[in-house]
C-alpha atoms as a PDB file:
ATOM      1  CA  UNK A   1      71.669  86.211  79.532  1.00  0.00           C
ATOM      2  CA  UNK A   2      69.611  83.277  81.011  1.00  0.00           C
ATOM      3  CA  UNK A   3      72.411  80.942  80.381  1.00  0.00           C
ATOM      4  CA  UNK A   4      74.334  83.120  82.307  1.00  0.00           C
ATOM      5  CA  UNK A   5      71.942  83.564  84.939  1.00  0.00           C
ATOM      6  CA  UNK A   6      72.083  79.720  85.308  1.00  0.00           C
ATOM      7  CA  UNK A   7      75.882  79.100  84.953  1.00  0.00           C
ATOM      8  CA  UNK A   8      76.264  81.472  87.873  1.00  0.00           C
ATOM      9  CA  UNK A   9      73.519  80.361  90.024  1.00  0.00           C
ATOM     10  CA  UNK A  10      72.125  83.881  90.564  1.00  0.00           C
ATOM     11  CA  UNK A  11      68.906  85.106  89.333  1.00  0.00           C
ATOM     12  CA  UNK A  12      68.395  87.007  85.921  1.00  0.00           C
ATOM     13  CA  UNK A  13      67.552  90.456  87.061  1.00  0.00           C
ATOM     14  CA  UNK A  14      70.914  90.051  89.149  1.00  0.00           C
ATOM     15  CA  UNK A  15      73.213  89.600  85.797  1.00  0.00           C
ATOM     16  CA  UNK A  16      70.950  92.750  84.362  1.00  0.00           C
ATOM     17  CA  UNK A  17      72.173  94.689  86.906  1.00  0.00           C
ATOM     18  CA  UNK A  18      76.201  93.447  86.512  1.00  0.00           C
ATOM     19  CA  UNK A  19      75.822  94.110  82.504  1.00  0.00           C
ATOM     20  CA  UNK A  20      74.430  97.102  82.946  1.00  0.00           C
ATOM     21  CA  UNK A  21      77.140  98.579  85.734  1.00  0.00           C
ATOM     22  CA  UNK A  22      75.151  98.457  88.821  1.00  0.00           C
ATOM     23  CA  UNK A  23      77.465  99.623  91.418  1.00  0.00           C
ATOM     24  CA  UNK A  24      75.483  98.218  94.196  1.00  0.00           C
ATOM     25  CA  UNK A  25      76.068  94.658  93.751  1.00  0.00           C
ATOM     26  CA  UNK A  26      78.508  92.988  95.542  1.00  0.00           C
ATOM     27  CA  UNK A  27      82.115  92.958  94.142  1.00  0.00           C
ATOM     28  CA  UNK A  28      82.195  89.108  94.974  1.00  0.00           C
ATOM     29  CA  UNK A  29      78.828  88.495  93.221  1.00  0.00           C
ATOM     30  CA  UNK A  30      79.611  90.843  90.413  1.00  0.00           C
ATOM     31  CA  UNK A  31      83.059  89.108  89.668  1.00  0.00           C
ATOM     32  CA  UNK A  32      81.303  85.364  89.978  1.00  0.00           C
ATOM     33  CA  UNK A  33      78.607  86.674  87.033  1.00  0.00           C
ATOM     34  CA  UNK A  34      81.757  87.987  84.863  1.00  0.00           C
ATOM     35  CA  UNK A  35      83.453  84.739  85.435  1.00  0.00           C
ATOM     36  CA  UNK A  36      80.171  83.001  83.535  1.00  0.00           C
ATOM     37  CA  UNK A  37      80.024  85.655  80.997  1.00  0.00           C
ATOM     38  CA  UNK A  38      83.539  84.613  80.246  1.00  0.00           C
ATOM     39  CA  UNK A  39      83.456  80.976  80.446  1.00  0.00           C
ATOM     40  CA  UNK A  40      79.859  81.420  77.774  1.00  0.00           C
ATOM     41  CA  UNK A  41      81.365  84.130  75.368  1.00  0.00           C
ATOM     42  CA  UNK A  42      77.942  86.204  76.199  1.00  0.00           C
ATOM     43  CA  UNK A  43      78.381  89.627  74.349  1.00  0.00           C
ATOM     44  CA  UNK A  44      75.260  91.942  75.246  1.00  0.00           C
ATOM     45  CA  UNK A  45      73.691  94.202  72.563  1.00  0.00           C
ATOM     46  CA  UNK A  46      75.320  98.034  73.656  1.00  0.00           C
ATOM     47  CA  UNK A  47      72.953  99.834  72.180  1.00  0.00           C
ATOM     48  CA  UNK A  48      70.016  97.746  73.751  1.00  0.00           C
ATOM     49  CA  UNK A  49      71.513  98.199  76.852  1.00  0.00           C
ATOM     50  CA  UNK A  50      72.192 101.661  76.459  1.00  0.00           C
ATOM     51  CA  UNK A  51      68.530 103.033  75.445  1.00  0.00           C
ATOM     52  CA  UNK A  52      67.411 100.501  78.654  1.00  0.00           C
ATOM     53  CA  UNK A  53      69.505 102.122  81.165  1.00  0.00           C
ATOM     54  CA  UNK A  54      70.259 105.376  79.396  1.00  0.00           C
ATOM     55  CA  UNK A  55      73.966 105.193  80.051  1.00  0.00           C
ATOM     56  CA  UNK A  56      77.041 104.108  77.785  1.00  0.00           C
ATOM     57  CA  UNK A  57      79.316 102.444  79.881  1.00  0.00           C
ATOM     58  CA  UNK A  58      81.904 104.889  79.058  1.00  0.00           C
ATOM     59  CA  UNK A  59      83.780 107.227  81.037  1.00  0.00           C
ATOM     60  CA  UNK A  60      86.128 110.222  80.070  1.00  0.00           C
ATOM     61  CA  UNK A  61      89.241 110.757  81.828  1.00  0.00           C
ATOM     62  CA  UNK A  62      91.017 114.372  81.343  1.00  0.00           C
ATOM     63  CA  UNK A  63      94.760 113.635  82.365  1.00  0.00           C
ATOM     64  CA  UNK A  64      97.720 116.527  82.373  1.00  0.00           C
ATOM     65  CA  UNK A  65      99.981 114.178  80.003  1.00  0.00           C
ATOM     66  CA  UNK A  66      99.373 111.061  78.288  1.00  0.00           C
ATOM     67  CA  UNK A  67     102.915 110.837  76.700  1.00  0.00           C
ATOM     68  CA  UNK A  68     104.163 110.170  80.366  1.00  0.00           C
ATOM     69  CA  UNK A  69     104.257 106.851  81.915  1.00  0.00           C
ATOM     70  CA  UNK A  70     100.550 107.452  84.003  1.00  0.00           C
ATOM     71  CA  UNK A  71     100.451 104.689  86.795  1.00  0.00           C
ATOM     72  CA  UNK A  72      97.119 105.918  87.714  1.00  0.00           C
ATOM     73  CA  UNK A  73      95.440 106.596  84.101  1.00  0.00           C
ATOM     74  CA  UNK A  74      96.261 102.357  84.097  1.00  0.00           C
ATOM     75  CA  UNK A  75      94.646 102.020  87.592  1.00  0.00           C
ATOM     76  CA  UNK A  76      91.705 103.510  86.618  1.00  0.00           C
ATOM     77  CA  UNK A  77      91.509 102.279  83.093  1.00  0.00           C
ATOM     78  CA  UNK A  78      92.192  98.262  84.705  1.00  0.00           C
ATOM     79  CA  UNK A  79      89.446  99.641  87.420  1.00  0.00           C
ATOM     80  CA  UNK A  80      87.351 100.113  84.859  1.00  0.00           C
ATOM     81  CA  UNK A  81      87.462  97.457  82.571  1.00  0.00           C
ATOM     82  CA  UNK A  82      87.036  95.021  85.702  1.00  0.00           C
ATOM     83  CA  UNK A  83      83.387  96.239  86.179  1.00  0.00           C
ATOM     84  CA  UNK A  84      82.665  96.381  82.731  1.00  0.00           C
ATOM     85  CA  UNK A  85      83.291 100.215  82.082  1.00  0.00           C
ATOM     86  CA  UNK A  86      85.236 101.953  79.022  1.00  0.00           C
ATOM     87  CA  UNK A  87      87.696 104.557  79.637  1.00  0.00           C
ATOM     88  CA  UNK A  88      88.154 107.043  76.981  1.00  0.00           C
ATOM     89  CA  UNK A  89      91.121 109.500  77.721  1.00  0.00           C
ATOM     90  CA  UNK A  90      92.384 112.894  76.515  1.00  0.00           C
ATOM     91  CA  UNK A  91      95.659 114.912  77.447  1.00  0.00           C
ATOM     92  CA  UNK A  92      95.122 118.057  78.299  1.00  0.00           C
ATOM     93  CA  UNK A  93      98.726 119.037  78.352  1.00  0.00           C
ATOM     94  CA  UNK A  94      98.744 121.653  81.318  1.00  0.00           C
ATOM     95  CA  UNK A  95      96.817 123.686  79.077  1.00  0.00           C
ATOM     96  CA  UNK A  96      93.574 125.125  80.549  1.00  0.00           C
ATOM     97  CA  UNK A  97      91.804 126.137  77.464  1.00  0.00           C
ATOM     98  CA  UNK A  98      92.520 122.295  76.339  1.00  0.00           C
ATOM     99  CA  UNK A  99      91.232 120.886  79.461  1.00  0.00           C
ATOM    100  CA  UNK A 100      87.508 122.360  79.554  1.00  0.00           C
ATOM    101  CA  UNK A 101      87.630 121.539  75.457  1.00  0.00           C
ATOM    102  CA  UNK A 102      88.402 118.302  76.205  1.00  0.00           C
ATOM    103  CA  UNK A 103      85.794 117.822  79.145  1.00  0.00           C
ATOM    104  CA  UNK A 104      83.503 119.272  77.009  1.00  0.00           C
ATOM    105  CA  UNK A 105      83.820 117.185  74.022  1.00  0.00           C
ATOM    106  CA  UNK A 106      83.170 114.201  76.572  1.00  0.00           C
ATOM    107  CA  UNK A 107      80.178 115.964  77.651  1.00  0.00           C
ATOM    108  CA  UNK A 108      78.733 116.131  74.346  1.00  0.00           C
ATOM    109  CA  UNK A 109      79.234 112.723  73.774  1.00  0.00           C
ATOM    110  CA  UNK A 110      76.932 112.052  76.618  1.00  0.00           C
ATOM    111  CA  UNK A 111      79.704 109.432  78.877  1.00  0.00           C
ATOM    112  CA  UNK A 112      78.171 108.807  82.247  1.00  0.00           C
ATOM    113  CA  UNK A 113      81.021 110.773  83.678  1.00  0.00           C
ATOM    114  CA  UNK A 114      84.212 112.278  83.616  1.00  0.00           C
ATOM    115  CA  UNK A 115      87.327 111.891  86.094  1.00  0.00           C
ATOM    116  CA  UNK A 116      89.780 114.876  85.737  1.00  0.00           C
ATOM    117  CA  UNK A 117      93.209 115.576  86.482  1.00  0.00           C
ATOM    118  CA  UNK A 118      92.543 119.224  86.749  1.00  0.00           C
ATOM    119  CA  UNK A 119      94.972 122.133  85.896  1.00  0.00           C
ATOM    120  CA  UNK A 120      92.782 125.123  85.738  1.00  0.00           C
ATOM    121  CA  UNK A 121      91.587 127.091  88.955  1.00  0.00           C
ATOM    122  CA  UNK A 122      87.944 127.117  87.903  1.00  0.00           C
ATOM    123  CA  UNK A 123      85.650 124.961  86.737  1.00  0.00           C
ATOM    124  CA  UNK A 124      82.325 126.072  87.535  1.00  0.00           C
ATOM    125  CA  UNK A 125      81.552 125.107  83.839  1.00  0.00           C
ATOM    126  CA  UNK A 126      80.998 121.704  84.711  1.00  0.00           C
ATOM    127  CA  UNK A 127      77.664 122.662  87.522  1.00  0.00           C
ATOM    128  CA  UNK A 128      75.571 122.247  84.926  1.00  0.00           C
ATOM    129  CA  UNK A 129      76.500 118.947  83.479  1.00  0.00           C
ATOM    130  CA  UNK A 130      76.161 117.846  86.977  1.00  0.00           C
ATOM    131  CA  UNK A 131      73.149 119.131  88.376  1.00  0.00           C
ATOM    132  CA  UNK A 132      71.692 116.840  84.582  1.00  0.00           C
ATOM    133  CA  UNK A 133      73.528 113.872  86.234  1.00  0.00           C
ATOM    134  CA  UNK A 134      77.117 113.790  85.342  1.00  0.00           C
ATOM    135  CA  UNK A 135      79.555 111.714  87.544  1.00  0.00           C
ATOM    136  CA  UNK A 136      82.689 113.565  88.092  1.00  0.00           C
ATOM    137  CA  UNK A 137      86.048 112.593  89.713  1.00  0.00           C
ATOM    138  CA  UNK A 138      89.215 114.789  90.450  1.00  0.00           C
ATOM    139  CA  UNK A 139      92.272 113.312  91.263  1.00  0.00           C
ATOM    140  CA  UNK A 140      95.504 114.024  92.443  1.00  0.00           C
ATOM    141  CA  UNK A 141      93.980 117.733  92.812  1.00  0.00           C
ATOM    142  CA  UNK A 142      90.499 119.069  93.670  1.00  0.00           C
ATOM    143  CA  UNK A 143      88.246 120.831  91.301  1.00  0.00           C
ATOM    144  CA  UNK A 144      88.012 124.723  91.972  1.00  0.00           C
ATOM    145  CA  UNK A 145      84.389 126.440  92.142  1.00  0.00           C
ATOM    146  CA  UNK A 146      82.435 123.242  91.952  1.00  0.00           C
ATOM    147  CA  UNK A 147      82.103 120.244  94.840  1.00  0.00           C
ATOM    148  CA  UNK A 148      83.064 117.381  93.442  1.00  0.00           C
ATOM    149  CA  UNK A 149      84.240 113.351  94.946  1.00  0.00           C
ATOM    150  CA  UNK A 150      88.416 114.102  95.109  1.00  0.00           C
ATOM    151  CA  UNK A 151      91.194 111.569  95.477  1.00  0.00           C
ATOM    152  CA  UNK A 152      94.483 112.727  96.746  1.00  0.00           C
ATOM    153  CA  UNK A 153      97.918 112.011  97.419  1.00  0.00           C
ATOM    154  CA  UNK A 154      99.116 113.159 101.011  1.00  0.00           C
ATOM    155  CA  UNK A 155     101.107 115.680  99.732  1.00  0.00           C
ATOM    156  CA  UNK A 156     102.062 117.230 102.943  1.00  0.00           C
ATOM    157  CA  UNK A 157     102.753 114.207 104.499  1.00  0.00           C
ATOM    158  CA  UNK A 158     104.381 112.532 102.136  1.00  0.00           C
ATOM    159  CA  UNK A 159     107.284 115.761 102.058  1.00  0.00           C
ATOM    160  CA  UNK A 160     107.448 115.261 105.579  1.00  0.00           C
ATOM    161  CA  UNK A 161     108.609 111.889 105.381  1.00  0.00           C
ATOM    162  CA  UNK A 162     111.196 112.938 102.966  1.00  0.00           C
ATOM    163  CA  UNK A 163     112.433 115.515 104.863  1.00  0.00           C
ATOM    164  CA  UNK A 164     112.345 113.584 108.460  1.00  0.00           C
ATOM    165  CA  UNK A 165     114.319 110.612 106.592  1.00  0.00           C
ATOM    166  CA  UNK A 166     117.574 113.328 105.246  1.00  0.00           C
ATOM    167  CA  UNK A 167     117.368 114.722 108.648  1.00  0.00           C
ATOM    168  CA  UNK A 168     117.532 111.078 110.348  1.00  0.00           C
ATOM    169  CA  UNK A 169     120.940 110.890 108.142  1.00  0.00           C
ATOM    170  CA  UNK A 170     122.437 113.816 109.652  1.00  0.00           C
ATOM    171  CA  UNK A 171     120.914 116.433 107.004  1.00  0.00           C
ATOM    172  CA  UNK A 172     120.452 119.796 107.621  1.00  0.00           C
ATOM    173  CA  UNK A 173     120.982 122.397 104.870  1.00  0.00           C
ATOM    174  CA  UNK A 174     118.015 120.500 102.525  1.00  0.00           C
ATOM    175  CA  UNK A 175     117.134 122.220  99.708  1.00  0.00           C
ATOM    176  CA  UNK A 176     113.875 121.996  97.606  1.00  0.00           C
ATOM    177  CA  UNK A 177     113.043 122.013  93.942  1.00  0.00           C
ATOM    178  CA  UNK A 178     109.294 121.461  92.471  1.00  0.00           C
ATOM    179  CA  UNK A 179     106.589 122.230  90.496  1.00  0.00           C
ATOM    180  CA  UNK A 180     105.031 125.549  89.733  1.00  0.00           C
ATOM    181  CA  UNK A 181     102.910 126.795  92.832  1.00  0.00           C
ATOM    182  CA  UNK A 182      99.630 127.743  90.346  1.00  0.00           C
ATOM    183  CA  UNK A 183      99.234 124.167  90.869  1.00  0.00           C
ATOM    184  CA  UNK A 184      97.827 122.288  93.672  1.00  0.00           C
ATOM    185  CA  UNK A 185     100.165 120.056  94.429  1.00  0.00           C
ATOM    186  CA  UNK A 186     103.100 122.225  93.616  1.00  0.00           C
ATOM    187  CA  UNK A 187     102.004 124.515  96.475  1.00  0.00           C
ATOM    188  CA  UNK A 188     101.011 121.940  98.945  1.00  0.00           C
ATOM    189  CA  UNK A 189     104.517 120.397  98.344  1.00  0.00           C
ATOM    190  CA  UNK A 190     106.679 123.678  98.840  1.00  0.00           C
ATOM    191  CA  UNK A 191     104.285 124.725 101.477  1.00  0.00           C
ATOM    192  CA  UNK A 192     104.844 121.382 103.412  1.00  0.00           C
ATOM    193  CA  UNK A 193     108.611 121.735 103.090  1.00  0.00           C
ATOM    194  CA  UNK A 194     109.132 124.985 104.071  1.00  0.00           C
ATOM    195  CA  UNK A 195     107.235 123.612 107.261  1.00  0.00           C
ATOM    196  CA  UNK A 196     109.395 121.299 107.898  1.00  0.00           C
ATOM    197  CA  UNK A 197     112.890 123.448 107.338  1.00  0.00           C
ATOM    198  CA  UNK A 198     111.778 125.834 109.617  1.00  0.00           C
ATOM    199  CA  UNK A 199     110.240 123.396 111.991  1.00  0.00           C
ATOM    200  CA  UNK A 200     114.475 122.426 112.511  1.00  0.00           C
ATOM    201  CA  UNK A 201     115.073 126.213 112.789  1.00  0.00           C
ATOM    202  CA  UNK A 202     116.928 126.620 109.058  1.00  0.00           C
ATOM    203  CA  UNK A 203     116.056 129.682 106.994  1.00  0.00           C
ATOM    204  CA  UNK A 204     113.992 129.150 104.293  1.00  0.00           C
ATOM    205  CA  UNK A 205     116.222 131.762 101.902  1.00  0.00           C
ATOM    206  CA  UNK A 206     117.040 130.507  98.840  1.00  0.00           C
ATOM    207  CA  UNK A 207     116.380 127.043  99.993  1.00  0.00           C
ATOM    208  CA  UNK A 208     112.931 126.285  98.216  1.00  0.00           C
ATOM    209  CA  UNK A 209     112.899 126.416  94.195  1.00  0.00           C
ATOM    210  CA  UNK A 210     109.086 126.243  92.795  1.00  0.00           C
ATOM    211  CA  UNK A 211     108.618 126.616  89.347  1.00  0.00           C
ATOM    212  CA  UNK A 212     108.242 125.485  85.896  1.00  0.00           C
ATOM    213  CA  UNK A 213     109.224 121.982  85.209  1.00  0.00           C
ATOM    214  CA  UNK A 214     111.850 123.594  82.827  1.00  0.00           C
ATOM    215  CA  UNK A 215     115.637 121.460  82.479  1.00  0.00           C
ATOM    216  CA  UNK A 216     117.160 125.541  82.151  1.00  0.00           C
ATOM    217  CA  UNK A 217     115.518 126.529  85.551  1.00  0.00           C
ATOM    218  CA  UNK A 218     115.931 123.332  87.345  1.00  0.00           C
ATOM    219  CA  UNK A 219     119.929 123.872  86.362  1.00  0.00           C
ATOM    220  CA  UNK A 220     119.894 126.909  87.430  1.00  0.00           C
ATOM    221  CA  UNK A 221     117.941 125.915  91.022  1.00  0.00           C
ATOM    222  CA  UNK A 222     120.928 122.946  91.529  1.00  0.00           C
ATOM    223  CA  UNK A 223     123.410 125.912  91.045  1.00  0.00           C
ATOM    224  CA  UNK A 224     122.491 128.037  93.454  1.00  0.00           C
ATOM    225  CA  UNK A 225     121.590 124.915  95.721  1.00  0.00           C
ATOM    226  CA  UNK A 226     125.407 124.255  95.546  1.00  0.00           C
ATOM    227  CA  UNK A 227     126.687 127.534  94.829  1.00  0.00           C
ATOM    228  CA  UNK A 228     126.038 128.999  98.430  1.00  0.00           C
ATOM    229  CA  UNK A 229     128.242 129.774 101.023  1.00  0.00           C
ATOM    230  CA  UNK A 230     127.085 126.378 102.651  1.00  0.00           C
ATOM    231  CA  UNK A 231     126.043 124.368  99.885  1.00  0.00           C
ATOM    232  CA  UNK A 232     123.102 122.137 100.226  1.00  0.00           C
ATOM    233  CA  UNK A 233     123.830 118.617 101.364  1.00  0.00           C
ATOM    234  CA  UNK A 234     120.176 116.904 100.300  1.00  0.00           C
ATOM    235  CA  UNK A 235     117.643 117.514  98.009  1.00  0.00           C
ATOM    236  CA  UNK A 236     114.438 116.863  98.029  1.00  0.00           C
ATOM    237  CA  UNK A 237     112.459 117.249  94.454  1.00  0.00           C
ATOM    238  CA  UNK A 238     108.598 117.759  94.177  1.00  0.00           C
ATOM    239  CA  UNK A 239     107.549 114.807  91.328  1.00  0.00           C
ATOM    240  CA  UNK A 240     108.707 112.934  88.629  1.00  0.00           C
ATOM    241  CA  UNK A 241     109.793 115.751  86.186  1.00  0.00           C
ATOM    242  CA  UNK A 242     111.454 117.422  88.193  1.00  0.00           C
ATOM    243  CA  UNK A 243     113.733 114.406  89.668  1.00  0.00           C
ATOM    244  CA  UNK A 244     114.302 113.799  85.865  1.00  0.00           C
ATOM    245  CA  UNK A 245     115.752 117.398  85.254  1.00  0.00           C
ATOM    246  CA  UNK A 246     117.762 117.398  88.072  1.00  0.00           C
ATOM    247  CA  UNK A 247     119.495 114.120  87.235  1.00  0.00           C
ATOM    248  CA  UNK A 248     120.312 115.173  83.941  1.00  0.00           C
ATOM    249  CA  UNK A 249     121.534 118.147  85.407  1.00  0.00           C
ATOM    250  CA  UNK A 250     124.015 116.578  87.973  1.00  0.00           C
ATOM    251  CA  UNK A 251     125.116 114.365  85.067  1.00  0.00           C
ATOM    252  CA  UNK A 252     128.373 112.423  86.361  1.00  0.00           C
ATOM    253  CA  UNK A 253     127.638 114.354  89.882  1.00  0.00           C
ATOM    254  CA  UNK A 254     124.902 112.089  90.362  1.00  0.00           C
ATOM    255  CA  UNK A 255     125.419 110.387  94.142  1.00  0.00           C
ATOM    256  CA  UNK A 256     127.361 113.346  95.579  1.00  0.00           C
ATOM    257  CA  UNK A 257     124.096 115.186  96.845  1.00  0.00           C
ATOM    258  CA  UNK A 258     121.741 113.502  98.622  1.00  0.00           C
ATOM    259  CA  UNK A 259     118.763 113.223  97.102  1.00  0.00           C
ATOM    260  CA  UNK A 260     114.608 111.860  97.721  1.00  0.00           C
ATOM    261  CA  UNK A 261     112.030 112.447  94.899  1.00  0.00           C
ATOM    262  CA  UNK A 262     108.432 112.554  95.097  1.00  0.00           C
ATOM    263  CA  UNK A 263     107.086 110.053  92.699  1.00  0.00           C
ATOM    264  CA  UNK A 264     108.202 106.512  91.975  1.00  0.00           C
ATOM    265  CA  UNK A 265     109.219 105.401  88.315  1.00  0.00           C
ATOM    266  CA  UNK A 266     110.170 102.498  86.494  1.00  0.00           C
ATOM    267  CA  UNK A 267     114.248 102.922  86.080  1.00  0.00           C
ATOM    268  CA  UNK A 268     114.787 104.314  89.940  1.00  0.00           C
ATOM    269  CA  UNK A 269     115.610 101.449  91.137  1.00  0.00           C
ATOM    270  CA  UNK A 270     118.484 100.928  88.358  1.00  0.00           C
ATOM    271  CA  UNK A 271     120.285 104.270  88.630  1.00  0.00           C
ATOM    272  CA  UNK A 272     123.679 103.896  90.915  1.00  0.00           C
ATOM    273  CA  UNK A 273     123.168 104.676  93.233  1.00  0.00           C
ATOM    274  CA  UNK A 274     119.319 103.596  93.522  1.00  0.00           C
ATOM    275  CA  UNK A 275     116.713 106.469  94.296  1.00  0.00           C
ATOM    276  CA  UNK A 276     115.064 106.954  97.187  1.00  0.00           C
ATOM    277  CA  UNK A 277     111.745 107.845  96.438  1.00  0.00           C
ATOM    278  CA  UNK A 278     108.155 109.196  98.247  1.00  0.00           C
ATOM    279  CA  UNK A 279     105.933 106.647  96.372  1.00  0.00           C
ATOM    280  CA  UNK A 280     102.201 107.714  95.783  1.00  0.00           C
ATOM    281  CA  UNK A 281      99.659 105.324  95.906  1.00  0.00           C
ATOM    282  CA  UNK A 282      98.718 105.166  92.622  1.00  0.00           C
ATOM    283  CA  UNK A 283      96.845 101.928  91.859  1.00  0.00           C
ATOM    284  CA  UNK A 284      94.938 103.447  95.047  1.00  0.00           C
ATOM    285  CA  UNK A 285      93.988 106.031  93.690  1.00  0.00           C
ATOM    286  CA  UNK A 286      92.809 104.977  90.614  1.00  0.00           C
ATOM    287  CA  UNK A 287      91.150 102.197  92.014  1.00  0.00           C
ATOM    288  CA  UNK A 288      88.990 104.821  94.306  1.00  0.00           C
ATOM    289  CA  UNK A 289      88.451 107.231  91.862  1.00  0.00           C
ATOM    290  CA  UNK A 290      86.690 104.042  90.216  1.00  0.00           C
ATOM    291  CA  UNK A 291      84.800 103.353  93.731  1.00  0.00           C
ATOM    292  CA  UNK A 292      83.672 106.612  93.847  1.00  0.00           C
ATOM    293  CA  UNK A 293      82.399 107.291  90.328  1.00  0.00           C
ATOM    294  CA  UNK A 294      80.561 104.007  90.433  1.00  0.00           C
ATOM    295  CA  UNK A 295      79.062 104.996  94.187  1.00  0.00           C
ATOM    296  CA  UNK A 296      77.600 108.587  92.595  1.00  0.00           C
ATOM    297  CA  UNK A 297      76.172 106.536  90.091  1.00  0.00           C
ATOM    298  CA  UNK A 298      74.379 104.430  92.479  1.00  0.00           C
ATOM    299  CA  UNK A 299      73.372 107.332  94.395  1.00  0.00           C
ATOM    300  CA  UNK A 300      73.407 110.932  92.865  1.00  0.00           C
ATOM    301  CA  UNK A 301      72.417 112.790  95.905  1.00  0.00           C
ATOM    302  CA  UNK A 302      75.287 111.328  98.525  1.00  0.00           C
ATOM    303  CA  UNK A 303      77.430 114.078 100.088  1.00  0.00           C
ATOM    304  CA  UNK A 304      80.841 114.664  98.324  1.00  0.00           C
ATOM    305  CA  UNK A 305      83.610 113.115  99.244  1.00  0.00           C
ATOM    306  CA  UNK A 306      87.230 113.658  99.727  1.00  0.00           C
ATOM    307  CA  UNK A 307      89.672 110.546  99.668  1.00  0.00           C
ATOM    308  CA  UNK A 308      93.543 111.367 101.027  1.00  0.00           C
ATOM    309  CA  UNK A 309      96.017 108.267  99.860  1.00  0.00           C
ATOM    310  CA  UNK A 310      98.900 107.584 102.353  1.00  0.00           C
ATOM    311  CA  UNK A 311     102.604 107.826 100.701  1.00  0.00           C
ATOM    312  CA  UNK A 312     105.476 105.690 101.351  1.00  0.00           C
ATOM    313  CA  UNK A 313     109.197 106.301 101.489  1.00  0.00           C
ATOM    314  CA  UNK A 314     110.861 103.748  99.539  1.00  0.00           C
ATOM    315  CA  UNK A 315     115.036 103.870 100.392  1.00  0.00           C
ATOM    316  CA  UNK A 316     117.366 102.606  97.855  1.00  0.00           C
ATOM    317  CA  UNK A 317     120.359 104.730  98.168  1.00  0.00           C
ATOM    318  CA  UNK A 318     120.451 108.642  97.443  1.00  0.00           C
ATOM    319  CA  UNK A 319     118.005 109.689 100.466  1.00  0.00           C
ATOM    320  CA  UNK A 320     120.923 107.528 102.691  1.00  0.00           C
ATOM    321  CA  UNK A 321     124.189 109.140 101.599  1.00  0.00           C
ATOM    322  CA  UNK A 322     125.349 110.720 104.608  1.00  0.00           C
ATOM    323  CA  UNK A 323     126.162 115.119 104.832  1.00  0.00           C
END
């Protein structure tokens, strides 16, 4: 460590404090000391460190699905690993007996905190763990029954742009299909669209389909979309899932309906016609769920926080087909 210390001009205590996560060092200065660590090959002693400081350097994420592509699992995780922190993850699977097991089983294996993707509507379990000094995190939904630090997505806003862009095109008979309402964003999303249809003086009736993310029901949502009297002209779909079912279920249809869905992917930009997408900030977010961990850290007793993440319309075709 004193070779370190040297190679990066600082003084020892200073590199302690990088090793051991110290969130309150500069991000310049802290990157400068992991550029010498590098260049030397240092490797501290863990379990030195860890009876020093009395942390592990690990933290527990509870996500709803690993088996999906999770832009913001990798945020964190890269977050992470560029201030010297371990992420250890678990899917919970939209399962809420599986999610407190699985924050749990981080608990007992004393991480220095946890950031959750949470599913369940209550999770006063987790007071305790964090009045004895637990870091906690939600993202992309808050915690229920317990104040915790929260990143979001602008859900409501980021439907609104959706919607405003079909109506720019000449839409007016927009249809919606999404998530199940139990969840957060599932009922900020509907909620936000119904807004906005009756904000243009539609009626909502039969226009908004919430639900399980379920390829039968989504079918059966696009059928009675285009089965009315006046058939829908646009869609607008509530994430990734969803956008996914109701692809398949258009089939060779695909491009007659207009269409925006709410959450980028990797292959949206190679479907023909491209899709136009609300794109969450994802790399944001998991890069201030990391900023926010490492701040409670530093100081237990701040006042909680709550982060909202701007969205951004990204047009490549389906959101500009015209009614």
């Amino acid at each position: 460590m004193v070779d370190v210390a040297r190679e990066a001009g600082v003084a020892l205590r200073t590199v302690s404090r990088v090793v051991n996560g110290d969130a309150t060092v500069g991000d310049g200065l802290a990157e400068r000391i992991r550029q010498a660590i590098d260049r030397l090959g240092y490797q501290p002693d863990e379990r030195a460190r860890q009876l020093r400081s009395g942390r592990t350097g690990t933290i527990g994420a509870a996500v709803r699905h690993i088996a999906d592509a999770h832009p913001v699992l990798r945020a964190v995780d890269e977050s992470a690993r560029a201030v010297g922190l371990t992420v250890v993850a678990m899917s919970t699977e939209d399962d809420e007996v599986r999610e407190r097991d699985a924050v749990m089983s981080m608990c007992r294996r004393r991480m220095d905190g946890i950031i959750i993707e949470p599913i369940a509507d209550g999770h006063q379990y987790l007071q305790a763990e964090i009045d004895s000094g637990l870091a906690v995190v939600a993202f992309d939904r808050p915690a229920t029954g317990v104040a915790v630090d929260t990143v979001l997505s602008d859900n409501r806003g980021g439907i609104q742009q959706a919607f405003t862009h079909l109506v720019a095109q000449g839409h007016r008979r927009i249809g919606y299909i999404g998530d199940d309402e139990r969840i957060y964003t599932g009922r900020e999303r509907a909620a936000a669209f119904r807004d906005a249809l009756s904000g243009i003086g539609e009626p909502l009736d039969g226009m908004v389909h919430p639900g399980p993310i379920e390829p039968g029901r989504i079918a059966a949502a696009l059928a009675s979309l285009r089965g009315r009297a006046e058939p829908v002209t646009a869609i607008v779909t509530g994430n990734f899932n969803t956008t996914v079912a109701l692809i398949r279920a258009l089939g060779p249809d695909f491009g007659s309906t207009a269409l925006v869905g709410f959450d980028d992917f990797g292959l949206a930009d190679l479907l023909r016609p491209g899709l136009t997408v609300v794109a969450q900030g994802d790399v944001e977010i998991g890069r201030t769920a990391i900023e926010l961990f490492r701040s409670r850290l530093a100081d237990p007793g701040r006042a909680v926080r709550t982060v909202t993440v701007p969205t951004t319309l990204i047009a490549r075709g389906t959101g500009e087909i015209a009614p």
